[in-house]
Protein backbone atom coordinates (compact mmCIF):
# COMPACT_ATOMS: atom_id res chain seq x y z
CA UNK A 1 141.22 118.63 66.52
CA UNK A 2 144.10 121.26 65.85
CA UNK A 3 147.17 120.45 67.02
CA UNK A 4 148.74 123.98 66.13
CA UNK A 5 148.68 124.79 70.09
CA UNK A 6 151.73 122.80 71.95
CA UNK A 7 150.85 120.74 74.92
CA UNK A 8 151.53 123.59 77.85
CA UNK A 9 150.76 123.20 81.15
CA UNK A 10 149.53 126.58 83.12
CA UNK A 11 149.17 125.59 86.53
CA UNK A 12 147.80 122.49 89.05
CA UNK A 13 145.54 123.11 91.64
CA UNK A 14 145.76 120.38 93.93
CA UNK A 15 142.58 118.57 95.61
CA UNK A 16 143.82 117.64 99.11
CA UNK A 17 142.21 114.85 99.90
CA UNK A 18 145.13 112.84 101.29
CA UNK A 19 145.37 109.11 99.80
CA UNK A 20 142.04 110.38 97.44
CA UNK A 21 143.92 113.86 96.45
CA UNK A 22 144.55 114.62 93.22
CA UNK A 23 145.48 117.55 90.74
CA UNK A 24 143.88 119.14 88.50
CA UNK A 25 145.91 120.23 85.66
CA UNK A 26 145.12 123.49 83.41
CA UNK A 27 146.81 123.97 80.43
CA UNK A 28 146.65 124.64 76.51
CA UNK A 29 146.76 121.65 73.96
CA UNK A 30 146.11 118.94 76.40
CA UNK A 31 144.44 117.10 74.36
CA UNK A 32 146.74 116.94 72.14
CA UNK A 33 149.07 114.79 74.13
CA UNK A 34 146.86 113.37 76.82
CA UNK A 35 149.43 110.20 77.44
CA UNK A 36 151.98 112.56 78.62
CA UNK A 37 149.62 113.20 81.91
CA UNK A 38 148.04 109.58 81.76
CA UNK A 39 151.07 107.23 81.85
CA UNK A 40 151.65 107.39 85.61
CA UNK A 41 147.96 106.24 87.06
CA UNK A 42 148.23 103.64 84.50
CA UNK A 43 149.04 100.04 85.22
CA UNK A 44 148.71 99.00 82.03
CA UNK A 45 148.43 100.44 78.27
CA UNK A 46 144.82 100.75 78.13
CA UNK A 47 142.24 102.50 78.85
CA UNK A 48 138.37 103.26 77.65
CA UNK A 49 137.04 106.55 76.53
CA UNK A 50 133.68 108.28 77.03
CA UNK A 51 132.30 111.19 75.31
CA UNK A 52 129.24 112.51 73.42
CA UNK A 53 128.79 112.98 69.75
CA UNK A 54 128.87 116.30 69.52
CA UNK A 55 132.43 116.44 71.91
CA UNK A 56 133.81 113.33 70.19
CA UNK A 57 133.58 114.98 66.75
CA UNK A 58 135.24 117.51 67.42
CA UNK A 59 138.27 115.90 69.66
CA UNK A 60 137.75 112.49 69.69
CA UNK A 61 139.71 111.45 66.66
CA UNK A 62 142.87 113.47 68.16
CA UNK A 63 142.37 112.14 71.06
CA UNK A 64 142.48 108.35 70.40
CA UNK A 65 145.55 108.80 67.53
CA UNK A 66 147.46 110.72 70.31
CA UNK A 67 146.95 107.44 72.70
CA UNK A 68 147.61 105.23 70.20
CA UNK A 69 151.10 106.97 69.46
CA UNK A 70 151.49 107.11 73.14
CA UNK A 71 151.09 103.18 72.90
CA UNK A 72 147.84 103.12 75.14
CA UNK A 73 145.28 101.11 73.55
CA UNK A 74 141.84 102.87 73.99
CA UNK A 75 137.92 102.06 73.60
CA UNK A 76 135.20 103.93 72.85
CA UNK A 77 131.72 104.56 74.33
CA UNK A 78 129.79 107.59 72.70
CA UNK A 79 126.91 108.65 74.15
CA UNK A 80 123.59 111.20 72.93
CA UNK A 81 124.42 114.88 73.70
CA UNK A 82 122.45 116.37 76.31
CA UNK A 83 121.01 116.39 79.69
CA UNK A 84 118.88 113.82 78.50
CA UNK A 85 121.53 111.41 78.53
CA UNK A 86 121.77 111.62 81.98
CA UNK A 87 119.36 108.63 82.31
CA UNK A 88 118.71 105.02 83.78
CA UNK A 89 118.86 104.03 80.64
CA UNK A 90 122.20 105.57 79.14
CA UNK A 91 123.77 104.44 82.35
CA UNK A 92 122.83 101.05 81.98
CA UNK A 93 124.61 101.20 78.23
CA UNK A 94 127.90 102.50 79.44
CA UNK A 95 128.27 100.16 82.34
CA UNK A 96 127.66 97.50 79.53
CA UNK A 97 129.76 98.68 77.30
CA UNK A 98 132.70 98.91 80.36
CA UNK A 99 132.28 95.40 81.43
CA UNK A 100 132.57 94.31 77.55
CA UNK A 101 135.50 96.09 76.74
CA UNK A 102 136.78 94.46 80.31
CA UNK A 103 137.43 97.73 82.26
CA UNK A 104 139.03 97.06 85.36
CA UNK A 105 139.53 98.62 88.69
CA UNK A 106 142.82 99.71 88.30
CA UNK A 107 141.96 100.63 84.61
CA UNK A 108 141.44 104.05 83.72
CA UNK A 109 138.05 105.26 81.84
CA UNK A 110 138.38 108.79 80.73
CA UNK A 111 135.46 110.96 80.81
CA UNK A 112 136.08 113.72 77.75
CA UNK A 113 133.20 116.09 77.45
CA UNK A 114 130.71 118.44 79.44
CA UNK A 115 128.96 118.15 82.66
CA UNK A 116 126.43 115.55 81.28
CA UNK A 117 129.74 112.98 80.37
CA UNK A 118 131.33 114.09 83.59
CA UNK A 119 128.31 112.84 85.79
CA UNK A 120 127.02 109.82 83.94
CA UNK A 121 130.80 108.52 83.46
CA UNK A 122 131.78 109.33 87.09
CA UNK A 123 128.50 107.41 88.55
CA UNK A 124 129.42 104.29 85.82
CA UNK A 125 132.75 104.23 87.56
CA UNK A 126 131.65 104.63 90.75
CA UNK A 127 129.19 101.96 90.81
CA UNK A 128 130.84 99.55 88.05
CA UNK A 129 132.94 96.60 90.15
CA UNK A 130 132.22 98.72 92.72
CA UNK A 131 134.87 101.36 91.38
CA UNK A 132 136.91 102.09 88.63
CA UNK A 133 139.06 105.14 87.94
CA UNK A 134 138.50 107.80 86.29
CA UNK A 135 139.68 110.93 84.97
CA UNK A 136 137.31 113.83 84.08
CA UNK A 137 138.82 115.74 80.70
CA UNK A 138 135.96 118.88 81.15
CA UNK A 139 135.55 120.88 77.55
CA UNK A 140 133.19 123.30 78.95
CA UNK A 141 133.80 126.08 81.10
CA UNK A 142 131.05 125.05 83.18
CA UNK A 143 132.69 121.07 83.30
CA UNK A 144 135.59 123.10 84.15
CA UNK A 145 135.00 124.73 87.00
CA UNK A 146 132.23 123.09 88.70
CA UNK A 147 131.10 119.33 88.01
CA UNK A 148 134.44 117.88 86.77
CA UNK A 149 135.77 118.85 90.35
CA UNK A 150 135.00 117.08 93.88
CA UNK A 151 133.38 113.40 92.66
CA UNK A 152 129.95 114.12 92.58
CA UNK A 153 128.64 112.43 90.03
CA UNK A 154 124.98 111.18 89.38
CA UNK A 155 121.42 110.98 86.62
CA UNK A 156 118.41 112.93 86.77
CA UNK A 157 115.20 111.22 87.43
CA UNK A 158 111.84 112.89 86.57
CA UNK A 159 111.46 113.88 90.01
CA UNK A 160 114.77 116.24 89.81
CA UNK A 161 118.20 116.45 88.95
CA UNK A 162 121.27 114.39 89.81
CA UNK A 163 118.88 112.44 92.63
CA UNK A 164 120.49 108.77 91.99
CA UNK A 165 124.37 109.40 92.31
CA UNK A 166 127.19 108.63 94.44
CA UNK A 167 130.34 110.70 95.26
CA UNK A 168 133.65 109.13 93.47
CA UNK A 169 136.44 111.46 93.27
CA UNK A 170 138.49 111.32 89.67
CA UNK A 171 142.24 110.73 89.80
CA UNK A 172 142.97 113.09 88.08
CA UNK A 173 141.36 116.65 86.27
CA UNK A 174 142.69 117.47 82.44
CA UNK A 175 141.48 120.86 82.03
CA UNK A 176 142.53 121.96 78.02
CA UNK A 177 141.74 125.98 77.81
CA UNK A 178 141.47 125.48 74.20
CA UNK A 179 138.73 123.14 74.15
CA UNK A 180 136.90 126.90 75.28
CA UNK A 181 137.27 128.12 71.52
CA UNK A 182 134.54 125.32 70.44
CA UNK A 183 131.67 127.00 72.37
CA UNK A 184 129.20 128.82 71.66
CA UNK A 185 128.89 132.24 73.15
CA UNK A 186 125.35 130.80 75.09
CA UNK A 187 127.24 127.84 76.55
CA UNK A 188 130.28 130.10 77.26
CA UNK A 189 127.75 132.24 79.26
CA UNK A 190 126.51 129.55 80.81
CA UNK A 191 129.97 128.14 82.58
CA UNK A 192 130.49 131.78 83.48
CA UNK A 193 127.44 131.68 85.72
CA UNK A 194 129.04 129.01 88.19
CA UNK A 195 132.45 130.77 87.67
CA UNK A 196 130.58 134.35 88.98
CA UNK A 197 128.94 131.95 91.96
CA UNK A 198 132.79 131.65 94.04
CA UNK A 199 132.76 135.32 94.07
CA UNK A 200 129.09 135.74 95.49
CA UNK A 201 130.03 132.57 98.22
CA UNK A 202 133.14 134.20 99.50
CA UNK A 203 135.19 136.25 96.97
CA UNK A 204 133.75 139.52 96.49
CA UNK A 205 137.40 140.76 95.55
CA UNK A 206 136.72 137.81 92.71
CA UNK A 207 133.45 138.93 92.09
CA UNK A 208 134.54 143.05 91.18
CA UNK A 209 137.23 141.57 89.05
CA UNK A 210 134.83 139.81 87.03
CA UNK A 211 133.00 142.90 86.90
CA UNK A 212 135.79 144.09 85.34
CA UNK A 213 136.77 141.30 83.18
CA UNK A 214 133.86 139.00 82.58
CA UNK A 215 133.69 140.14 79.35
CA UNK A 216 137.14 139.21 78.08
CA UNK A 217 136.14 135.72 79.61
CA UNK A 218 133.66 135.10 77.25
CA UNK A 219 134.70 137.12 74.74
CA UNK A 220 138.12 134.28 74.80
CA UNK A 221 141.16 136.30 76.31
CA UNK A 222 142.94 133.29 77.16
CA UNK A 223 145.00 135.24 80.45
CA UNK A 224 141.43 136.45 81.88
CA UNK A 225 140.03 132.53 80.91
CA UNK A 226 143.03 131.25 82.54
CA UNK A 227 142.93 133.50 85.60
CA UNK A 228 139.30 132.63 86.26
CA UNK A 229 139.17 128.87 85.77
CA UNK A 230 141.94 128.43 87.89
CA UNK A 231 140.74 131.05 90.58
CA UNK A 232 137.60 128.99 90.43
CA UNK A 233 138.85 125.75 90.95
CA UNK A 234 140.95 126.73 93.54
CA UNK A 235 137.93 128.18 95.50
CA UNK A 236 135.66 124.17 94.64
CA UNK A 237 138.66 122.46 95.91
CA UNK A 238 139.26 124.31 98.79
CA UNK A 239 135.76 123.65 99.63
CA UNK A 240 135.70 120.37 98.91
CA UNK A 241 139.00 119.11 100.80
CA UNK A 242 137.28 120.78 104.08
CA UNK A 243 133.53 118.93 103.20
CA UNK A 244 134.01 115.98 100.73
CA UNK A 245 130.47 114.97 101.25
CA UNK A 246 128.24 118.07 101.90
CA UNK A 247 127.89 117.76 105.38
CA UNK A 248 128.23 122.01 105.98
CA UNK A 249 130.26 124.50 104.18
CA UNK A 250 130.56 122.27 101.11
CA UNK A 251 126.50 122.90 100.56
CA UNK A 252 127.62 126.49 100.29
CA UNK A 253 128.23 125.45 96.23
CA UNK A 254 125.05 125.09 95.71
CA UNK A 255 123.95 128.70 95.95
CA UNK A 256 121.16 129.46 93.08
CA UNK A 257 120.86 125.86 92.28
CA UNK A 258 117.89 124.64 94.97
CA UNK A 259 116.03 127.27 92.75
CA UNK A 260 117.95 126.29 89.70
CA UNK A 261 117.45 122.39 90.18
CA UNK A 262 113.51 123.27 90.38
CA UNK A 263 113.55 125.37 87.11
CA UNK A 264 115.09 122.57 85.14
CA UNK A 265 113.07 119.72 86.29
CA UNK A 266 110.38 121.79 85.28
CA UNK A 267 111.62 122.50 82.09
CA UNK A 268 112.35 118.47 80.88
CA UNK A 269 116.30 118.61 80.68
CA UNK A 270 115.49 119.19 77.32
CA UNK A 271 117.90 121.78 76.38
CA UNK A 272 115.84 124.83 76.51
CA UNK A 273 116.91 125.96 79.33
CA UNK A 274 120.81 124.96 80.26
CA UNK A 275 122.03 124.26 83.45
CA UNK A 276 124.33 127.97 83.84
CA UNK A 277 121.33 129.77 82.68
CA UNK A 278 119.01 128.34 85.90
CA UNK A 279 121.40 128.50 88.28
CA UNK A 280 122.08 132.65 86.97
CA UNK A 281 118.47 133.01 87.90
CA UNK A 282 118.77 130.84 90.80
CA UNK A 283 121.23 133.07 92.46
CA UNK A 284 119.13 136.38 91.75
CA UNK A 285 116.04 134.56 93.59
CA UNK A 286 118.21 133.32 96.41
CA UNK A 287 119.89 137.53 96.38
CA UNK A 288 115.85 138.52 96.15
CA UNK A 289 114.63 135.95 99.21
CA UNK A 290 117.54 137.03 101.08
CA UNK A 291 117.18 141.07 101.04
CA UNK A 292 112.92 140.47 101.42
CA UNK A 293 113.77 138.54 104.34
CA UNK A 294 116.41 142.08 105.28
CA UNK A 295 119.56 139.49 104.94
CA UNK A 296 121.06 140.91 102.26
CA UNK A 297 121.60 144.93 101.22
CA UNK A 298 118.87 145.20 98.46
CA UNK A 299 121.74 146.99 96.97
CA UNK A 300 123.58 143.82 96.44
CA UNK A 301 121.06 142.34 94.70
CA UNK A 302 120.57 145.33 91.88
CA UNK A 303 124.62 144.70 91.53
CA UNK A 304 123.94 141.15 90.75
CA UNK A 305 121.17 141.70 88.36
CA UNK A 306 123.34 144.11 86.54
CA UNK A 307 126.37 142.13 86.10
CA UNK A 308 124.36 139.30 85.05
CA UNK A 309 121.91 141.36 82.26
CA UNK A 310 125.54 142.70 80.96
CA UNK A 311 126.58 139.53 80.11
CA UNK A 312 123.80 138.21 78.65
CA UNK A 313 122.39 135.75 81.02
CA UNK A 314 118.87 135.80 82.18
CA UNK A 315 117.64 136.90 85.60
CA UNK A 316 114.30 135.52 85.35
CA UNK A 317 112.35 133.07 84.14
CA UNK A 318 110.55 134.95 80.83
CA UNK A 319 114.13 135.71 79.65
CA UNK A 320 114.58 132.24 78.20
CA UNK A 321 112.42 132.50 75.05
CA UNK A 322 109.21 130.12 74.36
CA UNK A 323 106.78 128.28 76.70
CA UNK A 324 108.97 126.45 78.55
CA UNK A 325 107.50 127.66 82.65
CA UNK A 326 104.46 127.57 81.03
CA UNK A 327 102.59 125.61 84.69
CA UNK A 328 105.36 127.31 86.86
CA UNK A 329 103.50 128.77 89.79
CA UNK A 330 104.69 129.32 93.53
CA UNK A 331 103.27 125.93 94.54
CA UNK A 332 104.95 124.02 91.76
CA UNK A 333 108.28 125.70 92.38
CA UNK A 334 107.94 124.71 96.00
CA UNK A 335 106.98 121.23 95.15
CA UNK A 336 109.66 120.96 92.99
CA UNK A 337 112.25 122.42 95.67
CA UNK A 338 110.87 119.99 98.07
CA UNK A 339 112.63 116.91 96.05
CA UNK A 340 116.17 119.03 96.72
CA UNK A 341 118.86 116.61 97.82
CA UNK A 342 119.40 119.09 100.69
CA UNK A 343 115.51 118.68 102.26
CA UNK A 344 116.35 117.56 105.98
CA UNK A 345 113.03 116.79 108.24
CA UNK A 346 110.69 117.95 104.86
CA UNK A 347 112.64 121.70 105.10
CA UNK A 348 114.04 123.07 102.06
CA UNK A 349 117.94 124.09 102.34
CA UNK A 350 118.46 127.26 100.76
CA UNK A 351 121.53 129.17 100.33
CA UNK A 352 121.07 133.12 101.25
CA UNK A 353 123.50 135.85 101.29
CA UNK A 354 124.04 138.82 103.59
CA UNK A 355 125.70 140.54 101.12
CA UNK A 356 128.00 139.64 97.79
CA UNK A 357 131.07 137.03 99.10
CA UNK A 358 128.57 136.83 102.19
CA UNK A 359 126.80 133.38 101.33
CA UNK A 360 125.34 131.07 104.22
CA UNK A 361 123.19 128.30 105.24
CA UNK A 362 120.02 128.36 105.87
CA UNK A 363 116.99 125.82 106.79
CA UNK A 364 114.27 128.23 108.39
CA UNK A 365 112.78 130.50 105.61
CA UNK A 366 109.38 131.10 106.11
CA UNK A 367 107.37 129.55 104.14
CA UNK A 368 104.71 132.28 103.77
CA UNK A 369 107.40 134.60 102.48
CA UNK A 370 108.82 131.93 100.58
CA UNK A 371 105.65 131.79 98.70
CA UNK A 372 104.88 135.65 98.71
CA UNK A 373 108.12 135.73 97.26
CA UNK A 374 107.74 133.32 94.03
CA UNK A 375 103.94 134.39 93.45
CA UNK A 376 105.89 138.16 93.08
CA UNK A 377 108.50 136.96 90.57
CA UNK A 378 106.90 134.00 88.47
CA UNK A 379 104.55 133.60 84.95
CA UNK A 380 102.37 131.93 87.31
CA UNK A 381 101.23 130.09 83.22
CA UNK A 382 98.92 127.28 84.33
């Protein structure tokens, strides 16, 4: 890990949650000093650390020699890299691992890596003594403005995604801008697709800026990184503090993922297809359904397809090169959609738009046009 970038704090968005708040903290070169925001939720100089191997090789190192100067004593727990760690089987291995190194509940267990560390971590804590702290350290730009913030946390099963989980908010978020620079420009894409998905909820102001400026996003201006991180987690935890556990407006986040959940479970969580690049072609179909269905100015939808093909991420399914919907038909996808976490009474939630920064609830698409719909757009490969 460089250390050539001083530990600087750029702002705190604060999660107002009252005696469950907490802040998350952007910045540059956080990791390079991560004791200096740790020492006040500690109540004593230790701590363990989670990551993956690809995450802890290229920060884990820094990051324990920085606790050690700091005097906090700190174990390790590295997991596979991948969705596919995001298993029964991993989670059984960390909650070992915690009880051996003697985690306690007033411990701290610091979650340093992606959306797959974020979630397995977060559910180990949540469940483990029936809850142990934790702090989420996101290194991706989708970590960091989506799963690292509002304590959902959970494994994927073979029937879907993130279907055994439990909400357990973090105390704290450590969000280290630099950490972007490690990326590739396909995962960078991929964070930017749930960064782009507060300005189709309710931001279309957001949503013309990044018209304007997704590009220097990915392409690593730090301002326009900085700008639409923090813009982003302002809009999750605004969200979240009004609907901690998706009982309304909160299910408003998942816009293009009841489609996006479906792709991936089709596709193995195998790393073909990552989870930005489903929900990207998630939100067209939910843009599509909504303006067949004369919700949503077709218009709106031919915006979204642009912005999306000019950065490079896919808006359907035969964009992501190889096989992988090879069996995807309209009754699969259904099927598929039908395990959604947000299925009340056996109907599929969906969220539609009336427009871009115009996103809503709804539970009574048609099925017919539902299916119309997915026989028009899919390889249909079985």
């Amino acid at each position: 890990m460089s250390n050539s970038v001083a530990a600087t704090e750029i702002g705190t968005v604060p999660v107002a949650l009252g005696d469950r708040g907490y802040d998350i903290v952007i910045g540059e070169g956080l990791l390079a000093d991560p004791g200096r925001w740790l020492g006040d939720l500690l109540l004593r100089p230790r701590l363990a650390l989670v990551s993956d191997e690809t995450v802890f090789g290229l920060y884990g190192d820094g990051v324990m020699d920085a606790l050690a100067k700091a005097g906090i004593r700190a174990d390790r727990h590295i997991i596979p890299a991948g969705e596919g760690a995001k298993s029964f089987s991993e989670l059984e291995r960390l909650c070992s691992a915690l009880l051996d190194f003697d985690i306690e509940r007033r411990d701290l267990v610091l979650a340093l890596g992606g959306g797959v560390v974020g979630d397995l971590t977060g559910f180990a804590c949540a469940i483990l003594r029936r809850g142990v702290d934790v702090v989420q350290i996101p290194t991706t730009l989708l970590s960091q403005v989506d799963s690292s913030v509002g304590g959902k946390t959970g494994i994927n099963v073979p029937q879907g995604k993130n279907l055994i989980g439990a909400f357990h908010q973090p105390r704290r978020v450590l969000i280290d801008l630099t950490s972007l620079d490690s990326l590739t420009m396909r995962e960078r894409r991929a964070g930017y697709a749930e960064v782009m998905k507060y300005g189709l909820i309710d931001q279309p102001d957001f949503f013309s800026w990044l018209e304007d400026h997704g590009a220097d996003v990915l392409l690593g201006d730090r301002p326009s990184q900085a700008f639409a991180v923090a813009q982003s987690c302002r809009s999750k935890a605004r969200i979240v503090a009004a609907d901690e556990r998706e009982q309304g407006q909160r299910a408003l986040l998942n816009l293009g993922h009841t489609f996006g959940h479906a792709l991936e479970a089709h596709a193995g969580y195998d790393g073909r297809l990552l989870h930005g690049e489903a929900v990207a072609i998630g939100c067209v179909m939910a843009f599509e359904l909504s303006a067949r269905l004369a919700l949503c100015p077709p218009d709106d939808a031919d915006r979204l397809r642009r912005h999306l093909q000019k950065t490079g991420l896919p808006i359907r399914c035969e964009d992501i090169a190889g096989d992988l919907f090879k069996g995807l038909g309209a009754d699969r996808m259904i099927a598929l959609m039908q395990q959604d976490k947000k299925v009340e009474n056996g109907m599929i939630g969906f969220i539609l738009a009336r427009g871009i920064g115009r996103a809503f609830i709804s539970r009574d698409v048609p099925m017919p046009v539902l299916r119309d719909y997915l026989k028009s757009i899919l390889p249909d490969l079985a």
